[in-house]
PDB file of N, CA and C in Angstrom:
ATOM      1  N   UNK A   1       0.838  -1.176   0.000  1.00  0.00           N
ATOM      2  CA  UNK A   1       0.000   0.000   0.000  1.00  0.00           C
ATOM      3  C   UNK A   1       0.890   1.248   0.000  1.00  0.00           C
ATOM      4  N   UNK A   2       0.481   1.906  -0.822  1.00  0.00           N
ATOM      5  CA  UNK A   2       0.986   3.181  -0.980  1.00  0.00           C
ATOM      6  C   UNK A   2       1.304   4.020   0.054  1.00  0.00           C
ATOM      7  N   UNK A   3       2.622   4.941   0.579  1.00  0.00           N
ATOM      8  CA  UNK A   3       2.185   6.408   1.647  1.00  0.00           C
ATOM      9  C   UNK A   3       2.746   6.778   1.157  1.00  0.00           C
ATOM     10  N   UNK A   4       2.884   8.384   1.923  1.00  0.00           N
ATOM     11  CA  UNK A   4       2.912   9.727   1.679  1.00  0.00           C
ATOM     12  C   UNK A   4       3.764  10.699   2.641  1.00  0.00           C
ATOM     13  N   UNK A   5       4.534  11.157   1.968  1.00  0.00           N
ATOM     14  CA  UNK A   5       5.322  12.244   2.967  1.00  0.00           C
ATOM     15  C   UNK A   5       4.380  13.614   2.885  1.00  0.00           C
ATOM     16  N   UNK A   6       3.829  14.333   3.709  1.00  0.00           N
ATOM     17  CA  UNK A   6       3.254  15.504   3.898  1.00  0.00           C
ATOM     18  C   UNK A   6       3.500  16.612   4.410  1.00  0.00           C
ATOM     19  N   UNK A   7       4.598  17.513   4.245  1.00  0.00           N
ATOM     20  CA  UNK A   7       5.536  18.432   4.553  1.00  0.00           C
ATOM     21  C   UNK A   7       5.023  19.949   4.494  1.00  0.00           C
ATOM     22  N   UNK A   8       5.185  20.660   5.577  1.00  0.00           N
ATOM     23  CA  UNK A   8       5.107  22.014   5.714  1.00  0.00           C
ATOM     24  C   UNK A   8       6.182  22.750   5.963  1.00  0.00           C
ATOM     25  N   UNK A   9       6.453  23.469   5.311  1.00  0.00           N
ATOM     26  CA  UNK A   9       7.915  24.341   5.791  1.00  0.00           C
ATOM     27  C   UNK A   9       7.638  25.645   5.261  1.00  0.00           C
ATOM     28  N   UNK A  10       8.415  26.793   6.373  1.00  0.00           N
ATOM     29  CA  UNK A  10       8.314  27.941   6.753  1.00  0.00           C
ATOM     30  C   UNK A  10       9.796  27.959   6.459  1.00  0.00           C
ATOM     31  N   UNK A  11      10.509  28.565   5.592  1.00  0.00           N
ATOM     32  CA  UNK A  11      11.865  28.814   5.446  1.00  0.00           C
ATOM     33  C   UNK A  11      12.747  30.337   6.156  1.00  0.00           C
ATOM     34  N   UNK A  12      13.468  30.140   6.519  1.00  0.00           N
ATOM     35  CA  UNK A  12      13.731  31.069   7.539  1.00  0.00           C
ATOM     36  C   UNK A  12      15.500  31.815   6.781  1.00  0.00           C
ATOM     37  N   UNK A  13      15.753  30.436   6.330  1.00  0.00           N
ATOM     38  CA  UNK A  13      17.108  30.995   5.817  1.00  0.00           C
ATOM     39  C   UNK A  13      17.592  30.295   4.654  1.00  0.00           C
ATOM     40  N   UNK A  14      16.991  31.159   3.604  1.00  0.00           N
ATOM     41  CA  UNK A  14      17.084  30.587   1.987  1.00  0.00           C
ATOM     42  C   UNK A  14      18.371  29.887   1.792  1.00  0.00           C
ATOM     43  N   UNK A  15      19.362  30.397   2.240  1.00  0.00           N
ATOM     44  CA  UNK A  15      20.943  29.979   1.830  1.00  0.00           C
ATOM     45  C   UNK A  15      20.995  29.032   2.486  1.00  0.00           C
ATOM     46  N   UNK A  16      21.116  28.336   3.483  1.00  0.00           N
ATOM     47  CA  UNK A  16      21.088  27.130   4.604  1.00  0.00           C
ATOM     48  C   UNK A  16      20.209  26.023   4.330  1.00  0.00           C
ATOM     49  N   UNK A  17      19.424  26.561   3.525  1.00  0.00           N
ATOM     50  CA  UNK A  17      18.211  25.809   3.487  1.00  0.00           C
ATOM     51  C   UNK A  17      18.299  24.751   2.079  1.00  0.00           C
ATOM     52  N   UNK A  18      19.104  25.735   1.104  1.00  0.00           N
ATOM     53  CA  UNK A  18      19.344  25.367   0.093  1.00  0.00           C
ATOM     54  C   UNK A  18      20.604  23.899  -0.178  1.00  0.00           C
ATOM     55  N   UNK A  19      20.975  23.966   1.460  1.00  0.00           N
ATOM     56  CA  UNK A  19      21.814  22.707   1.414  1.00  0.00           C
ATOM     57  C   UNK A  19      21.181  21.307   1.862  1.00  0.00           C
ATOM     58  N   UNK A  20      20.281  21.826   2.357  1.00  0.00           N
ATOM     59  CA  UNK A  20      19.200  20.405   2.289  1.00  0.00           C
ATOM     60  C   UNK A  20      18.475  20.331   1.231  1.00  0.00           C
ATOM     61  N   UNK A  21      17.900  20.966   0.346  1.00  0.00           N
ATOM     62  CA  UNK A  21      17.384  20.834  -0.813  1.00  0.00           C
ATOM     63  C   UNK A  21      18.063  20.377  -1.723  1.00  0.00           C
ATOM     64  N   UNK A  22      19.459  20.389  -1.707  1.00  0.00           N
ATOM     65  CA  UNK A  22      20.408  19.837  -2.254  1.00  0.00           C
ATOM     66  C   UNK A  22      21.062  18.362  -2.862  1.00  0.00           C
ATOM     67  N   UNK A  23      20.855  17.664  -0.982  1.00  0.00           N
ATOM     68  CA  UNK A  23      20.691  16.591  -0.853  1.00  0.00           C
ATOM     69  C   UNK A  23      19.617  15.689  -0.364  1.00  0.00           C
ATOM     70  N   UNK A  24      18.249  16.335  -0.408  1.00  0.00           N
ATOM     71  CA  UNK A  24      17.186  15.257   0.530  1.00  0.00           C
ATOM     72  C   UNK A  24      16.551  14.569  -1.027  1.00  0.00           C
ATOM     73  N   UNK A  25      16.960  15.206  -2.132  1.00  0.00           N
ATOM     74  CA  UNK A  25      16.482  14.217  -3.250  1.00  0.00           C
ATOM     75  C   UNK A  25      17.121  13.219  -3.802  1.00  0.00           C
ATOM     76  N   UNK A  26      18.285  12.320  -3.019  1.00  0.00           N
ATOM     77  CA  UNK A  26      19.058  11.518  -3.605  1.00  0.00           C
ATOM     78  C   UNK A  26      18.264  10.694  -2.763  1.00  0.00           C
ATOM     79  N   UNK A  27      17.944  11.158  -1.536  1.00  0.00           N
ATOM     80  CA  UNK A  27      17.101   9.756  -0.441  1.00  0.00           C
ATOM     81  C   UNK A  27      15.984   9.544  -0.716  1.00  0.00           C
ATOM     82  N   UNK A  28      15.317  10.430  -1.378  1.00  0.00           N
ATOM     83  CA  UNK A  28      14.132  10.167  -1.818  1.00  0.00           C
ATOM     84  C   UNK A  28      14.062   9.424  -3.180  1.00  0.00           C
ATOM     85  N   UNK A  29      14.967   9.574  -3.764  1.00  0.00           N
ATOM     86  CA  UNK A  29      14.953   8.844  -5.417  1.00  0.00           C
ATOM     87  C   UNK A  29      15.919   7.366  -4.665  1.00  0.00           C
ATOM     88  N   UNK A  30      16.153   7.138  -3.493  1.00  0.00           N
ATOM     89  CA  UNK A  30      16.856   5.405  -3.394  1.00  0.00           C
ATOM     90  C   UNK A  30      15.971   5.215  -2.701  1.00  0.00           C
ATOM     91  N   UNK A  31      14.998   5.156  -1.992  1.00  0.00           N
ATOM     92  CA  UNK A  31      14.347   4.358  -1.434  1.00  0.00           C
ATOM     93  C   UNK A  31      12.751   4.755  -2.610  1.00  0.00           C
ATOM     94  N   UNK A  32      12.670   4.893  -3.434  1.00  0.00           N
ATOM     95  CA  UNK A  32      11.544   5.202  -4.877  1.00  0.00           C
ATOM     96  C   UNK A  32      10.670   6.051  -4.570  1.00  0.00           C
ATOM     97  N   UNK A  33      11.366   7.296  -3.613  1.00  0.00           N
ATOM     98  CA  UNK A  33      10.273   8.562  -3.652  1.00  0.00           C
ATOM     99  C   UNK A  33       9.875   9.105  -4.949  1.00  0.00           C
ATOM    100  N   UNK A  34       8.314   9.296  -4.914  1.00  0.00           N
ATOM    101  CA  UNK A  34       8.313  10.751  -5.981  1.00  0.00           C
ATOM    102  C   UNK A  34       7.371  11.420  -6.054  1.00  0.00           C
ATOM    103  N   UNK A  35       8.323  12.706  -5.765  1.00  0.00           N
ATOM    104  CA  UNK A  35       7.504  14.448  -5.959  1.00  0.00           C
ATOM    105  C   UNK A  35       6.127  14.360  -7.046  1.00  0.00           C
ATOM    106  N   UNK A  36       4.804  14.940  -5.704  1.00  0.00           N
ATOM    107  CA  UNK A  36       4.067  14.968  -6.662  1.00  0.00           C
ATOM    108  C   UNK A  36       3.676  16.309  -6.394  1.00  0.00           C
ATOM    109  N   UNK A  37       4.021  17.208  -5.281  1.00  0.00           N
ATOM    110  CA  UNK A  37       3.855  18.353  -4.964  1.00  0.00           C
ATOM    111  C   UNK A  37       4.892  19.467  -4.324  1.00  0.00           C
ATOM    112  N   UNK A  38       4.518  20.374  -4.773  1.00  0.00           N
ATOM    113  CA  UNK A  38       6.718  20.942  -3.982  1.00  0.00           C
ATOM    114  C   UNK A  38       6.589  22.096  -4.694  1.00  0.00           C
ATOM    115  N   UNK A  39       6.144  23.022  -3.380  1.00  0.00           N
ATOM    116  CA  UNK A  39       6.079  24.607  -3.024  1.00  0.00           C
ATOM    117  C   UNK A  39       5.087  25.073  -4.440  1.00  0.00           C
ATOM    118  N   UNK A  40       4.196  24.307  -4.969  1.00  0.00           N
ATOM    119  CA  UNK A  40       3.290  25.260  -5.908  1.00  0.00           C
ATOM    120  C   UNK A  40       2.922  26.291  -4.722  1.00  0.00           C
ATOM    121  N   UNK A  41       1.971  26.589  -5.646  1.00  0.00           N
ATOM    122  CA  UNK A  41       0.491  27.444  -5.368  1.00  0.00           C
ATOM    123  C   UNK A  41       0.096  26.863  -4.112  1.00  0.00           C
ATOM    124  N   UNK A  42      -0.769  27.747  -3.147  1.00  0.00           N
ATOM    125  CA  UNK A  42      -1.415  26.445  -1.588  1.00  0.00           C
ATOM    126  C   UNK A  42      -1.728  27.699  -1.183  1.00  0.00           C
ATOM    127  N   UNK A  43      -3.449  27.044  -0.542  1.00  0.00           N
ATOM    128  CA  UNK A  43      -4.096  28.459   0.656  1.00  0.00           C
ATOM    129  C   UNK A  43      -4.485  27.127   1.389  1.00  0.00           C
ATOM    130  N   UNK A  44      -4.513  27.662   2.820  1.00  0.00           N
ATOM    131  CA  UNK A  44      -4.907  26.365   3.689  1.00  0.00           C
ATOM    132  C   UNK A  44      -6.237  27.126   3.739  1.00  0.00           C
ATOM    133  N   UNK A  45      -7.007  26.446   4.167  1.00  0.00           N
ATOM    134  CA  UNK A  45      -8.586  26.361   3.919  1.00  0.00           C
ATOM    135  C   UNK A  45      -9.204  26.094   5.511  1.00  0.00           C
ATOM    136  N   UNK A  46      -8.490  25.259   6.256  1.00  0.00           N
ATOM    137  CA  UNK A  46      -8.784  25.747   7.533  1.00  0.00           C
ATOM    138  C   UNK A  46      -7.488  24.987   8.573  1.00  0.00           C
ATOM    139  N   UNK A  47      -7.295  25.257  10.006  1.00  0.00           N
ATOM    140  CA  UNK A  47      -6.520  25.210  10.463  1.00  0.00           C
ATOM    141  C   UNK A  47      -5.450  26.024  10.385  1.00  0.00           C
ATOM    142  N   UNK A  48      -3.948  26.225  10.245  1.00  0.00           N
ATOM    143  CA  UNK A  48      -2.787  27.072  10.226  1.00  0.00           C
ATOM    144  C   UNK A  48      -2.775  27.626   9.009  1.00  0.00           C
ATOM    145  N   UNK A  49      -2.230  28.616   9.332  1.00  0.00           N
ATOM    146  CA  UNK A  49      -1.849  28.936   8.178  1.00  0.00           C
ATOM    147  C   UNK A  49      -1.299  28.870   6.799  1.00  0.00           C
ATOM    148  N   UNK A  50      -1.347  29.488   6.066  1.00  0.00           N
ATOM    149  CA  UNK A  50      -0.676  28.653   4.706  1.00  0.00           C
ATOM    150  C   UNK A  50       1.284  29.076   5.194  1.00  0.00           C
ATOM    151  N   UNK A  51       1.481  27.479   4.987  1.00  0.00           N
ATOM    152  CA  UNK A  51       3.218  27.499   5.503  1.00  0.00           C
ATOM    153  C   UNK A  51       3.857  27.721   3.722  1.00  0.00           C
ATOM    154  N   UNK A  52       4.596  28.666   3.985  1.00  0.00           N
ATOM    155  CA  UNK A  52       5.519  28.866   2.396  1.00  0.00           C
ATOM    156  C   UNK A  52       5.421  27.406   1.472  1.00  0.00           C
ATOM    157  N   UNK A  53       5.578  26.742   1.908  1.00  0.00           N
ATOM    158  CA  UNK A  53       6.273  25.691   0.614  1.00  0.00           C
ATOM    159  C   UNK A  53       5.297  24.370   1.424  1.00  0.00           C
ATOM    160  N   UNK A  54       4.472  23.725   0.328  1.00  0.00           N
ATOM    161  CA  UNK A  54       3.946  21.999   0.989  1.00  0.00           C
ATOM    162  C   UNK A  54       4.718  21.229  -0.343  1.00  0.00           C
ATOM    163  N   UNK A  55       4.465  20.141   0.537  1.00  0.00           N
ATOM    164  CA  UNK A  55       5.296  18.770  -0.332  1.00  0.00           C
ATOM    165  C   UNK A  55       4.539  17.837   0.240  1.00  0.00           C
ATOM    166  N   UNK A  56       4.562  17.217  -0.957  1.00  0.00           N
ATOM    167  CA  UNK A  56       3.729  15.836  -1.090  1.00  0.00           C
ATOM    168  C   UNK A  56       4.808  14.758  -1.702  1.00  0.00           C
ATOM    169  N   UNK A  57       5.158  13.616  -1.110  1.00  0.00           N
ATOM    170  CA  UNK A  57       6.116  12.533  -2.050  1.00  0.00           C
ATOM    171  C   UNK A  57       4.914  11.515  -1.627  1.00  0.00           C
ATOM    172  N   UNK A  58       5.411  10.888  -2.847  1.00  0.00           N
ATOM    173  CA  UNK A  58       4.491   9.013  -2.793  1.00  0.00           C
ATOM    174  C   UNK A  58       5.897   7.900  -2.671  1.00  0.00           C
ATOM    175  N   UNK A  59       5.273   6.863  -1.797  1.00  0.00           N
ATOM    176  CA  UNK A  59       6.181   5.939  -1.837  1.00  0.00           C
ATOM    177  C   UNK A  59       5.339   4.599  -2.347  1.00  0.00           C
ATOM    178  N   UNK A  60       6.478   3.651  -2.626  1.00  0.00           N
ATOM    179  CA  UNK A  60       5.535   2.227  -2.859  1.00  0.00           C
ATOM    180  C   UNK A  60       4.934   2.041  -1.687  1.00  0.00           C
ATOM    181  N   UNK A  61       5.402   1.734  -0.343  1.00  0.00           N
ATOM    182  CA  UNK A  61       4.718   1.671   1.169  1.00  0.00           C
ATOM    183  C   UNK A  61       5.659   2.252   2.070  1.00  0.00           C
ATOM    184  N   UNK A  62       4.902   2.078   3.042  1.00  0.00           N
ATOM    185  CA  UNK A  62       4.923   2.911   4.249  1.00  0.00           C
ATOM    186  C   UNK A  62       6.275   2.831   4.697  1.00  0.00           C
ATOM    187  N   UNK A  63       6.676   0.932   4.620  1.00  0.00           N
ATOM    188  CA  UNK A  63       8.042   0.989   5.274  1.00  0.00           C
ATOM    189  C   UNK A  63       9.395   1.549   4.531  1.00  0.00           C
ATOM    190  N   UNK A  64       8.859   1.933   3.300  1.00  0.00           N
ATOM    191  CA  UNK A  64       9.998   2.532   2.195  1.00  0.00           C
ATOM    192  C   UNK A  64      10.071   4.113   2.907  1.00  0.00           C
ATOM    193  N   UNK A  65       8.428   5.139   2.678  1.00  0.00           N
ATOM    194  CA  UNK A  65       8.540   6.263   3.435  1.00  0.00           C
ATOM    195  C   UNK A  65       9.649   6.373   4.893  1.00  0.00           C
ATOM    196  N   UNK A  66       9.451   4.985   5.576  1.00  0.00           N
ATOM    197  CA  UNK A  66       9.913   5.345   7.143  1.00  0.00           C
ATOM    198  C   UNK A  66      11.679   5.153   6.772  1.00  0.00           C
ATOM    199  N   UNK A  67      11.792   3.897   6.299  1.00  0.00           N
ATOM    200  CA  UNK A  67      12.953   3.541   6.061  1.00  0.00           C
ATOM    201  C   UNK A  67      13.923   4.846   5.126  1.00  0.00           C
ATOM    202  N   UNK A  68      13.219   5.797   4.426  1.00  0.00           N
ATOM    203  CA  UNK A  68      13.827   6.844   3.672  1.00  0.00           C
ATOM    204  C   UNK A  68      13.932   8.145   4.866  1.00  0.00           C
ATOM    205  N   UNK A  69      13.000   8.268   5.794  1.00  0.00           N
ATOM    206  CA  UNK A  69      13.087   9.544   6.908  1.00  0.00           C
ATOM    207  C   UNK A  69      14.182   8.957   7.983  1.00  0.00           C
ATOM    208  N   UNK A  70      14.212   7.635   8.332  1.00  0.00           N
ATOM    209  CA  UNK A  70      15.642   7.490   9.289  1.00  0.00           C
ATOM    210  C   UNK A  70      16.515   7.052   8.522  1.00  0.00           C
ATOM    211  N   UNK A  71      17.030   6.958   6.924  1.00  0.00           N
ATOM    212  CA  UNK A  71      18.184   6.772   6.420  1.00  0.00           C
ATOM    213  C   UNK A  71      19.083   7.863   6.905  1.00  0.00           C
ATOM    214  N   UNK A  72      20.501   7.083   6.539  1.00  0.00           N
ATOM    215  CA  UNK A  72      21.668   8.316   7.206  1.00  0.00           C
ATOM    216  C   UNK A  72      21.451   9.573   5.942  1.00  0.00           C
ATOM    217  N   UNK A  73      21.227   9.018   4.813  1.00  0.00           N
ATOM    218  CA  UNK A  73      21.220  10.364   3.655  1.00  0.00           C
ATOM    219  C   UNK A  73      20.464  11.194   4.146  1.00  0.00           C
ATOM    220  N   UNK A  74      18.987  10.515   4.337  1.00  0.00           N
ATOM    221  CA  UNK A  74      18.162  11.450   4.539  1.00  0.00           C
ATOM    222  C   UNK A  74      18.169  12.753   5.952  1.00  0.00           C
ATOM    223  N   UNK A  75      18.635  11.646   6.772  1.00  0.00           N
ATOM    224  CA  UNK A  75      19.336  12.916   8.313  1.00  0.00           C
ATOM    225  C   UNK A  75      20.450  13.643   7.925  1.00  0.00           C
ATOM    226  N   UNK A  76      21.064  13.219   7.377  1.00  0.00           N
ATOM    227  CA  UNK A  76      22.331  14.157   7.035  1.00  0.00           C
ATOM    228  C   UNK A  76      21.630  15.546   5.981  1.00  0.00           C
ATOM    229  N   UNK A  77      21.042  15.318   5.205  1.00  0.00           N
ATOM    230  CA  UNK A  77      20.264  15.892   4.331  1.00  0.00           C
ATOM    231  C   UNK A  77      19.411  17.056   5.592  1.00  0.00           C
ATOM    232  N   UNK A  78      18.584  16.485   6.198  1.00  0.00           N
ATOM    233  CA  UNK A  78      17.796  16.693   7.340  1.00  0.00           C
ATOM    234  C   UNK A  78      18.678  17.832   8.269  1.00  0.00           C
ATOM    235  N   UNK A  79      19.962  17.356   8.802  1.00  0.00           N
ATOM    236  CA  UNK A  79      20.335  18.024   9.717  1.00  0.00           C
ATOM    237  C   UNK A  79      21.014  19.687   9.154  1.00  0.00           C
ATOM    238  N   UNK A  80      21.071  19.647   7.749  1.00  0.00           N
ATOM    239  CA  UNK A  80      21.287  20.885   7.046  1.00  0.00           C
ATOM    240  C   UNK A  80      20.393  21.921   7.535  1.00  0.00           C
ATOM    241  N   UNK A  81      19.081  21.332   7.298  1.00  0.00           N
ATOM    242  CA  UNK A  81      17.797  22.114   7.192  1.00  0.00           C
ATOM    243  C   UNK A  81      17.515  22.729   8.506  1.00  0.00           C
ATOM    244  N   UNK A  82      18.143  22.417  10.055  1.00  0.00           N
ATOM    245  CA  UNK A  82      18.332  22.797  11.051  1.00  0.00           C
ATOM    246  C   UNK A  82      18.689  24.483  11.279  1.00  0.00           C
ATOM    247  N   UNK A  83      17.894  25.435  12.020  1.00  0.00           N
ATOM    248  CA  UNK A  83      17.921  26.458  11.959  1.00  0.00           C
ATOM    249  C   UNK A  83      17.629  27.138  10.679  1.00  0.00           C
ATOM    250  N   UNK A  84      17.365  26.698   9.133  1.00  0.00           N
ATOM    251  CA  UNK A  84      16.967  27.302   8.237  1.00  0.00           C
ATOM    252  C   UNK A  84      15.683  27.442   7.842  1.00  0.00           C
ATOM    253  N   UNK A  85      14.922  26.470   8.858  1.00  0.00           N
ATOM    254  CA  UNK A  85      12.965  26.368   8.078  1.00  0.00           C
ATOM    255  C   UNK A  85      12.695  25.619   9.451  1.00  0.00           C
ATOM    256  N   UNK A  86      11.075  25.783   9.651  1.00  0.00           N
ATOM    257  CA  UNK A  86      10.451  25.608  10.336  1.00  0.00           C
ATOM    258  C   UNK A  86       9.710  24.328   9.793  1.00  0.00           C
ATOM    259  N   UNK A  87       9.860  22.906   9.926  1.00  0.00           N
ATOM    260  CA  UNK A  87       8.989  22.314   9.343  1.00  0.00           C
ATOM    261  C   UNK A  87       8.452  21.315  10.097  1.00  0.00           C
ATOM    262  N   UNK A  88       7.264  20.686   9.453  1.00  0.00           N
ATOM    263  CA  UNK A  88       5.938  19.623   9.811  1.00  0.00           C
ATOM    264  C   UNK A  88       6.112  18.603   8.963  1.00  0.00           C
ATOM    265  N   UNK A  89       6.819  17.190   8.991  1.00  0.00           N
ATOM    266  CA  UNK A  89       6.602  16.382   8.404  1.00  0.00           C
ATOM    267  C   UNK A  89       5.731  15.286   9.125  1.00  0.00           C
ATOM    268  N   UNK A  90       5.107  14.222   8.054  1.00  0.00           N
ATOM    269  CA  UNK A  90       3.863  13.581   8.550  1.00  0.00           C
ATOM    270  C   UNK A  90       3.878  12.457   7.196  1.00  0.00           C
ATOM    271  N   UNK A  91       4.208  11.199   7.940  1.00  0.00           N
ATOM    272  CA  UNK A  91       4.122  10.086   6.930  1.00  0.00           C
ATOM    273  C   UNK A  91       2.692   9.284   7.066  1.00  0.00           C
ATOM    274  N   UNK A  92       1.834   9.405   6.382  1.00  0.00           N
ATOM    275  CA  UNK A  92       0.850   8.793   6.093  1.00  0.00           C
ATOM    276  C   UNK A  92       0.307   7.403   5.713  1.00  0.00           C
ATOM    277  N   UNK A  93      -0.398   6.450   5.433  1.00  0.00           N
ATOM    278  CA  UNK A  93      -0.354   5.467   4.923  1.00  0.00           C
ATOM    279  C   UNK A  93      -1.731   5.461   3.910  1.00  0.00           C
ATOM    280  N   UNK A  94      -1.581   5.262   2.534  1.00  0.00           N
ATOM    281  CA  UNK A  94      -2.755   5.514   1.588  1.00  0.00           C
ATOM    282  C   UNK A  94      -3.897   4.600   1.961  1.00  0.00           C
ATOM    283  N   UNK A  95      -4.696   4.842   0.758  1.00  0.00           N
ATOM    284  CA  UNK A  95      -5.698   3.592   1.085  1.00  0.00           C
ATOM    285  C   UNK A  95      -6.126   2.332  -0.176  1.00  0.00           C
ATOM    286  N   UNK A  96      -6.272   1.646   0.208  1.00  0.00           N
ATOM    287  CA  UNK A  96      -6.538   0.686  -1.481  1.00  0.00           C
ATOM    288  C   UNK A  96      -7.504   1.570  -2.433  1.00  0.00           C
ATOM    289  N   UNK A  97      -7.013   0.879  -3.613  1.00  0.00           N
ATOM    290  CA  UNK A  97      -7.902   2.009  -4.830  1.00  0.00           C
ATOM    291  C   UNK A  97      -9.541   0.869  -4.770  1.00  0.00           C
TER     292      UNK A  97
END
């Protein structure tokens, strides 16, 4: 079954930030992430506010999503993003079609 990475980020420091953006797409393309949403257009409709940038990735399943958020790429990737953005990640699990 399919999940979902569901990401909110508030960027605080474009340059810093840009070094995790750098590398969090090599962890996402080895464990078969893929971008289906990333910083378009977005008004939140209710609850918080609209956060600068949402992201949406699909995985084959859930344990690929989890297994890609505690890879070392992906923390190393991760620990860039520290002090540069404010973010909400949230791994989901889809539902059968």
């Amino acid at each position: 079954m399919k999940a979902y990475w569901i990401a909110h980020v508030d960027v605080t420091d474009p340059d810093q930030y840009s070094q995790y953006t750098s590398r969090a797409p090599a962890a996402f393309a080895r464990y078969g992430g893929r971008m289906l949403a990333r910083g378009g257009r977005s008004q939140a409709m209710e609850g918080r506010e609209t956060p600068q940038r949402s992201v949406v990735i699909e995985f084959d399943s859930y344990e690929q999503a989890l297994a890609c958020y505690h890879s070392a790429e992906y923390q190393e990737a991760c620990a860039k993003r520290q002090g540069a953005a404010k973010a909400e990640v949230i791994i989901v699990e889809g539902v059968e079609p």
